[in-house]
Protein backbone atom coordinates (compact mmCIF):
# COMPACT_ATOMS: atom_id res chain seq x y z
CA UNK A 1 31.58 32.70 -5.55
CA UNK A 2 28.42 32.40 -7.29
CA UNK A 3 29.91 29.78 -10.20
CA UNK A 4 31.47 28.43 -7.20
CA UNK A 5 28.35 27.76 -5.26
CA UNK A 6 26.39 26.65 -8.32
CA UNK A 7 28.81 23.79 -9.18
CA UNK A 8 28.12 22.99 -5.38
CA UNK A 9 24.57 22.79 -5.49
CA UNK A 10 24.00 20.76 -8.82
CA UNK A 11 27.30 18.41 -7.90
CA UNK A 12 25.30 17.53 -4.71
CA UNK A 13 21.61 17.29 -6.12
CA UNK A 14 23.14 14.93 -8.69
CA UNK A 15 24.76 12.60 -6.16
CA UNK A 16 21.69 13.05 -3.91
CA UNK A 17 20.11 11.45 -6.76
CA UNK A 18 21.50 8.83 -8.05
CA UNK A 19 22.27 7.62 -4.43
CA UNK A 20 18.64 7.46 -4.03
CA UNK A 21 17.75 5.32 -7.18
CA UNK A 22 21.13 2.94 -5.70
CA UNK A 23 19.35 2.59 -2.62
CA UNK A 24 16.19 2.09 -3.74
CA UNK A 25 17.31 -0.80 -5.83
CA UNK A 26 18.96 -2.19 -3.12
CA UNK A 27 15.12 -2.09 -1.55
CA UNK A 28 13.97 -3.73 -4.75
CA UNK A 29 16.64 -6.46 -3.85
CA UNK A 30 15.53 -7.39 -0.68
CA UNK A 31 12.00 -7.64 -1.71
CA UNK A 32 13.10 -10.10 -4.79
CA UNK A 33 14.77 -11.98 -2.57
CA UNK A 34 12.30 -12.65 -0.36
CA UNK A 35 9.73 -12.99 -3.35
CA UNK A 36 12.04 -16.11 -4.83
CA UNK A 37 12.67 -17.23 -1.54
CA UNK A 38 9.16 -17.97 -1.21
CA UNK A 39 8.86 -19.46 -4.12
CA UNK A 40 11.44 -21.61 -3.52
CA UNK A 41 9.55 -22.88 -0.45
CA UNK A 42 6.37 -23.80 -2.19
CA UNK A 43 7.93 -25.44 -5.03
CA UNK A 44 9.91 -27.83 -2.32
CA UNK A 45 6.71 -28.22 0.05
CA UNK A 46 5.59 -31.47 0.36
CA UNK A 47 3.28 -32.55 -2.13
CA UNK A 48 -0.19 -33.63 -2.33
CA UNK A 49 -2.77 -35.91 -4.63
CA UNK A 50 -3.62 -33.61 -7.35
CA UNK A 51 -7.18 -35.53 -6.77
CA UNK A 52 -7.32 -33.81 -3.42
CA UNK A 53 -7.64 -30.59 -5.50
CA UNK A 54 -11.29 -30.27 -7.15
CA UNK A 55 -10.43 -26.99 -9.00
CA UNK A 56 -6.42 -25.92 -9.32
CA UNK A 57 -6.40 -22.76 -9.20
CA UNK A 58 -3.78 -20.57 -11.45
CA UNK A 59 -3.35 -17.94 -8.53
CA UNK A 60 -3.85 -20.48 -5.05
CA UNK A 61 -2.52 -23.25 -6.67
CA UNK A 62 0.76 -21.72 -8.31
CA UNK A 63 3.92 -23.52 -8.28
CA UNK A 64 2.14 -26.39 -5.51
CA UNK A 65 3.90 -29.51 -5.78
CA UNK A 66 1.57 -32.28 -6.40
CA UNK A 67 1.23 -36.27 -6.92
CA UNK A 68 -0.52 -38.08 -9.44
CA UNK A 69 -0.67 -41.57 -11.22
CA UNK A 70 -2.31 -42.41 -14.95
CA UNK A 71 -1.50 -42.37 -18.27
CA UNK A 72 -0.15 -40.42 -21.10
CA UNK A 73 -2.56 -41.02 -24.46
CA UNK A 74 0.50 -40.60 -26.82
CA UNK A 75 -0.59 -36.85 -28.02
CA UNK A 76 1.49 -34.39 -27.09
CA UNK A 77 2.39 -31.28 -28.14
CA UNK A 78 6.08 -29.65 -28.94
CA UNK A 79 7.49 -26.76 -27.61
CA UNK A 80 10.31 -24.87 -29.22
CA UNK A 81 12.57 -24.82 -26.59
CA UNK A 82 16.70 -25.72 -25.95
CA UNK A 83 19.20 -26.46 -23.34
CA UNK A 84 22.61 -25.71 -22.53
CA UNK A 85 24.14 -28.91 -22.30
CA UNK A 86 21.96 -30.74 -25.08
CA UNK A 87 21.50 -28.00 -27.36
CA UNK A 88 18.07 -27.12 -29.37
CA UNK A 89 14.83 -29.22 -29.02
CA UNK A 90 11.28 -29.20 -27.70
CA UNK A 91 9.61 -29.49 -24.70
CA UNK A 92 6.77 -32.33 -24.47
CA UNK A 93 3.72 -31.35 -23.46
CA UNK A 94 1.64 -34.73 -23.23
CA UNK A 95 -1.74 -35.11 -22.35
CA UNK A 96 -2.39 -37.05 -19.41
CA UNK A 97 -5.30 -39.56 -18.09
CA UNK A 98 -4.76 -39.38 -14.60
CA UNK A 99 -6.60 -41.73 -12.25
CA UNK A 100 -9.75 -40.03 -11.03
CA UNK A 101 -10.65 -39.56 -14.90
CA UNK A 102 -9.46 -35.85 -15.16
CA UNK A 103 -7.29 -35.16 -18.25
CA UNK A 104 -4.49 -32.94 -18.15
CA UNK A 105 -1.54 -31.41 -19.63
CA UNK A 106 1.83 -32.97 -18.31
CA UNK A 107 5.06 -31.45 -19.44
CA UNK A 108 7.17 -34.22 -19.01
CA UNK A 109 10.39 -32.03 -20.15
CA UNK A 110 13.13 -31.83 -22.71
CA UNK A 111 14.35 -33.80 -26.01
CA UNK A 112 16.90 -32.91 -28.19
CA UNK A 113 16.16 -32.35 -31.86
CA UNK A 114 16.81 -36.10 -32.96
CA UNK A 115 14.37 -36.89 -30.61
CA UNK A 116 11.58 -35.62 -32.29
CA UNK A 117 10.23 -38.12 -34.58
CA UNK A 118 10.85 -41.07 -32.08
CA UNK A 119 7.44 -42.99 -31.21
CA UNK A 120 6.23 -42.12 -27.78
CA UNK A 121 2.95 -44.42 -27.44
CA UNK A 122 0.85 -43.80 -24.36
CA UNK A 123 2.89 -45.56 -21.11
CA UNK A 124 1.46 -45.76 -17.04
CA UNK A 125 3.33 -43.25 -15.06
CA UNK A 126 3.70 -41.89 -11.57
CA UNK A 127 4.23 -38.14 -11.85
CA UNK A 128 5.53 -35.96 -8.84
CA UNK A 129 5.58 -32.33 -10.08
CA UNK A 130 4.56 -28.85 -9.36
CA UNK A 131 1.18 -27.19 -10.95
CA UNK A 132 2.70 -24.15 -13.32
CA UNK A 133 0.62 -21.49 -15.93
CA UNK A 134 3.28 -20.35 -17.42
CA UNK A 135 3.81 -16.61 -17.83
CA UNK A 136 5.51 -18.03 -21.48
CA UNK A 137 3.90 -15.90 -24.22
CA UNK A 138 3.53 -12.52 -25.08
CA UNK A 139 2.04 -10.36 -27.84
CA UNK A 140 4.64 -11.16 -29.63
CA UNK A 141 4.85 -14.72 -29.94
CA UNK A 142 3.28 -16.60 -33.31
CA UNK A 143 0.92 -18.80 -33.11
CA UNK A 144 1.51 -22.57 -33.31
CA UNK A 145 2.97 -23.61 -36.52
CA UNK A 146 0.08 -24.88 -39.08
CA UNK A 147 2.58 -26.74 -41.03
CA UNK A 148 4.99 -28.34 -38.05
CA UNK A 149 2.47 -28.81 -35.35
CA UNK A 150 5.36 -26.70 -33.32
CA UNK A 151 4.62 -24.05 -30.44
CA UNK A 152 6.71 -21.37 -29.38
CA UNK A 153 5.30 -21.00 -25.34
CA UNK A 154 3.66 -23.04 -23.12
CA UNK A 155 -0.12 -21.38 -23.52
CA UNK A 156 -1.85 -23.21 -20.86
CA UNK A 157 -5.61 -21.98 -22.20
CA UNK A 158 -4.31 -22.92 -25.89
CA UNK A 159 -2.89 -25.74 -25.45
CA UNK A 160 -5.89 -27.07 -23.42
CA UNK A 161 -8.22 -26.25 -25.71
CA UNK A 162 -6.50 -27.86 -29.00
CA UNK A 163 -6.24 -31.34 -27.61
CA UNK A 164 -9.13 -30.65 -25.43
CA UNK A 165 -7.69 -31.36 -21.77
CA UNK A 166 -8.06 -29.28 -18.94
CA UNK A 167 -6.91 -25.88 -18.49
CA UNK A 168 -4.03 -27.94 -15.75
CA UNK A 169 -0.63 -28.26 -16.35
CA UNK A 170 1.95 -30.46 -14.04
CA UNK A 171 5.50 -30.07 -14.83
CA UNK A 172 7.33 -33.13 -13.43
CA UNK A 173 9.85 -33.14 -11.24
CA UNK A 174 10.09 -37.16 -11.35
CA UNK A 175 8.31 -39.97 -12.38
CA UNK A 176 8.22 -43.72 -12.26
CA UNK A 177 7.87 -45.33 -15.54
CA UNK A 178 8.90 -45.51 -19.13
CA UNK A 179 10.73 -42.05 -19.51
CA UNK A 180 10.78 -42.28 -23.18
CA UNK A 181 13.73 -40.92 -23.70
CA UNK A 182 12.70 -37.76 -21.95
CA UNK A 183 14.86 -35.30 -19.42
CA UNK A 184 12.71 -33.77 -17.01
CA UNK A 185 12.87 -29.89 -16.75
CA UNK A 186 11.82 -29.25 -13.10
CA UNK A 187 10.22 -25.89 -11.81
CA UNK A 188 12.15 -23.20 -10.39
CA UNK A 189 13.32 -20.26 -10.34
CA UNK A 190 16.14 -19.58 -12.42
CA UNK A 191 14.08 -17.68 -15.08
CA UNK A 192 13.15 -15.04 -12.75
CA UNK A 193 14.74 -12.36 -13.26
CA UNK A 194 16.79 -10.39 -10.25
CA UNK A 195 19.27 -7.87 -11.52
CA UNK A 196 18.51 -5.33 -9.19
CA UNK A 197 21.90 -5.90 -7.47
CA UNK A 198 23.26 -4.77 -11.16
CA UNK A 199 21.14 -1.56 -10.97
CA UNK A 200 22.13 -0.33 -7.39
CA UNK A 201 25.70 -0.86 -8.48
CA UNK A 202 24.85 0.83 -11.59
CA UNK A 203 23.66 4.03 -9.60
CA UNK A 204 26.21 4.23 -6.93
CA UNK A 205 29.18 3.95 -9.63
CA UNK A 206 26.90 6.72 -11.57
CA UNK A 207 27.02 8.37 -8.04
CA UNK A 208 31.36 8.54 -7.21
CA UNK A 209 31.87 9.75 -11.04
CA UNK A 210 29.27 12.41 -10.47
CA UNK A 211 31.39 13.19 -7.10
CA UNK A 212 34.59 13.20 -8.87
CA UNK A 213 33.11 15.25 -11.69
CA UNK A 214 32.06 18.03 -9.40
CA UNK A 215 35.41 17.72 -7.39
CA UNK A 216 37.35 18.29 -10.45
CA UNK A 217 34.80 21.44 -11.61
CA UNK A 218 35.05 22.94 -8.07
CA UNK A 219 38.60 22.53 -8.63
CA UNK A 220 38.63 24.07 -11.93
CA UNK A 221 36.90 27.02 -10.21
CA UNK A 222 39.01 27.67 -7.76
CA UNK A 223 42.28 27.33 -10.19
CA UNK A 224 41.22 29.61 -12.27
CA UNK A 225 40.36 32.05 -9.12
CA UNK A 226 43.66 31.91 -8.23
């Protein structure tokens, strides 16, 4: 009885358990959701002049879709970066003379490798985008290249202060003008990670083989009682 009533006790602690860290993913899932879901909302509110804002803010301003008209100076930087249908390339980070005199980083988005040494002189555009400080780089990422010019995250700070722009960075969403042979790479929210629907199933599947375990002990038990 006592073997009995120990296999009992942990079989049912254990599922108590793991049905607990299953549900609180499922908690964790709901909150995600509603933490991309707002996202989602800013990114497609409507926008306004990024001259209406004296001082974008990395926290307030995050993700706020904004409109602005100048010119690119024909320096940019180059991002490491790929995508799935065009395969490895950079991102172009270009600094930007908007109107009211401010200048800026604009990441006007993706070209493929052959892209790279194509001429992009300075050219008038008429950006809409959303205001981004990438969370890009970690302690772990090098430095910019010395020899290539390349970098391997979007360092907002860094970048700014190499080509000696503001600490602002639009990503566009579209503009009016000479591309250049340039795919835009809008904001959103694809690269935030949700897998806590992965975890809870995780648990509870953790939770019916701990069941069956303890079924089949209990059983054991009982067999061998007999």
């Amino acid at each position: 009885m006592r073997r009995y009533l120990s296999a009992l006790i942990l079989g049912a602690g254990g599922i108590a358990i793991l049905m607990s860290l299953g549900f609180w993913q499922v908690r964790r899932l709901a909150w995600k959701e509603g933490v991309i879901a707002g996202i989602e909302a800013r990114i497609g509110a409507e926008p306004v002049a990024l001259s209406s804002i004296a001082e974008p803010d990395p926290v307030a301003d995050l993700y706020r879709p904004v409109t602005v008209a100048g010119r690119t100076t024909g320096v940019e930087l180059l991002v490491l970066s790929g995508q799935k249908e065009l395969g490895p390339g950079f991102r172009v980070v270009a600094v930007f003379e908007a109107g009211d005199g401010r200048r800026i980083l604009l990441d006007r988005g993706f070209i493929p490798e052959s892209g790279r040494a194509m001429p992009r002189p300075g050219v008038a555009l008429n950006v809409t985008g959303n205001l981004l400080w990438p969370d890009d780089s970690d302690s772990f990422t090098p430095p910019p290249d010395q020899k290539t010019g390349l970098w391997f995250a979007r360092d907002v700070a860094a970048m700014s202060e190499s080509v000696k722009t503001l600490p602002v960075l639009v990503v566009v969403r579209t503009e009016e003008g000479d591309d250049q042979g340039i795919v835009p790479v809008p904001v959103d929210t694809s690269a935030i990670p949700n897998d806590h629907r992965g975890y809870a199933i995780t648990w509870f599947s953790l939770a019916g083989v701990w069941a069956g375990m303890t079924a089949f002990l209990l059983w054991r038990i009982r067999q061998r009682k007999n």
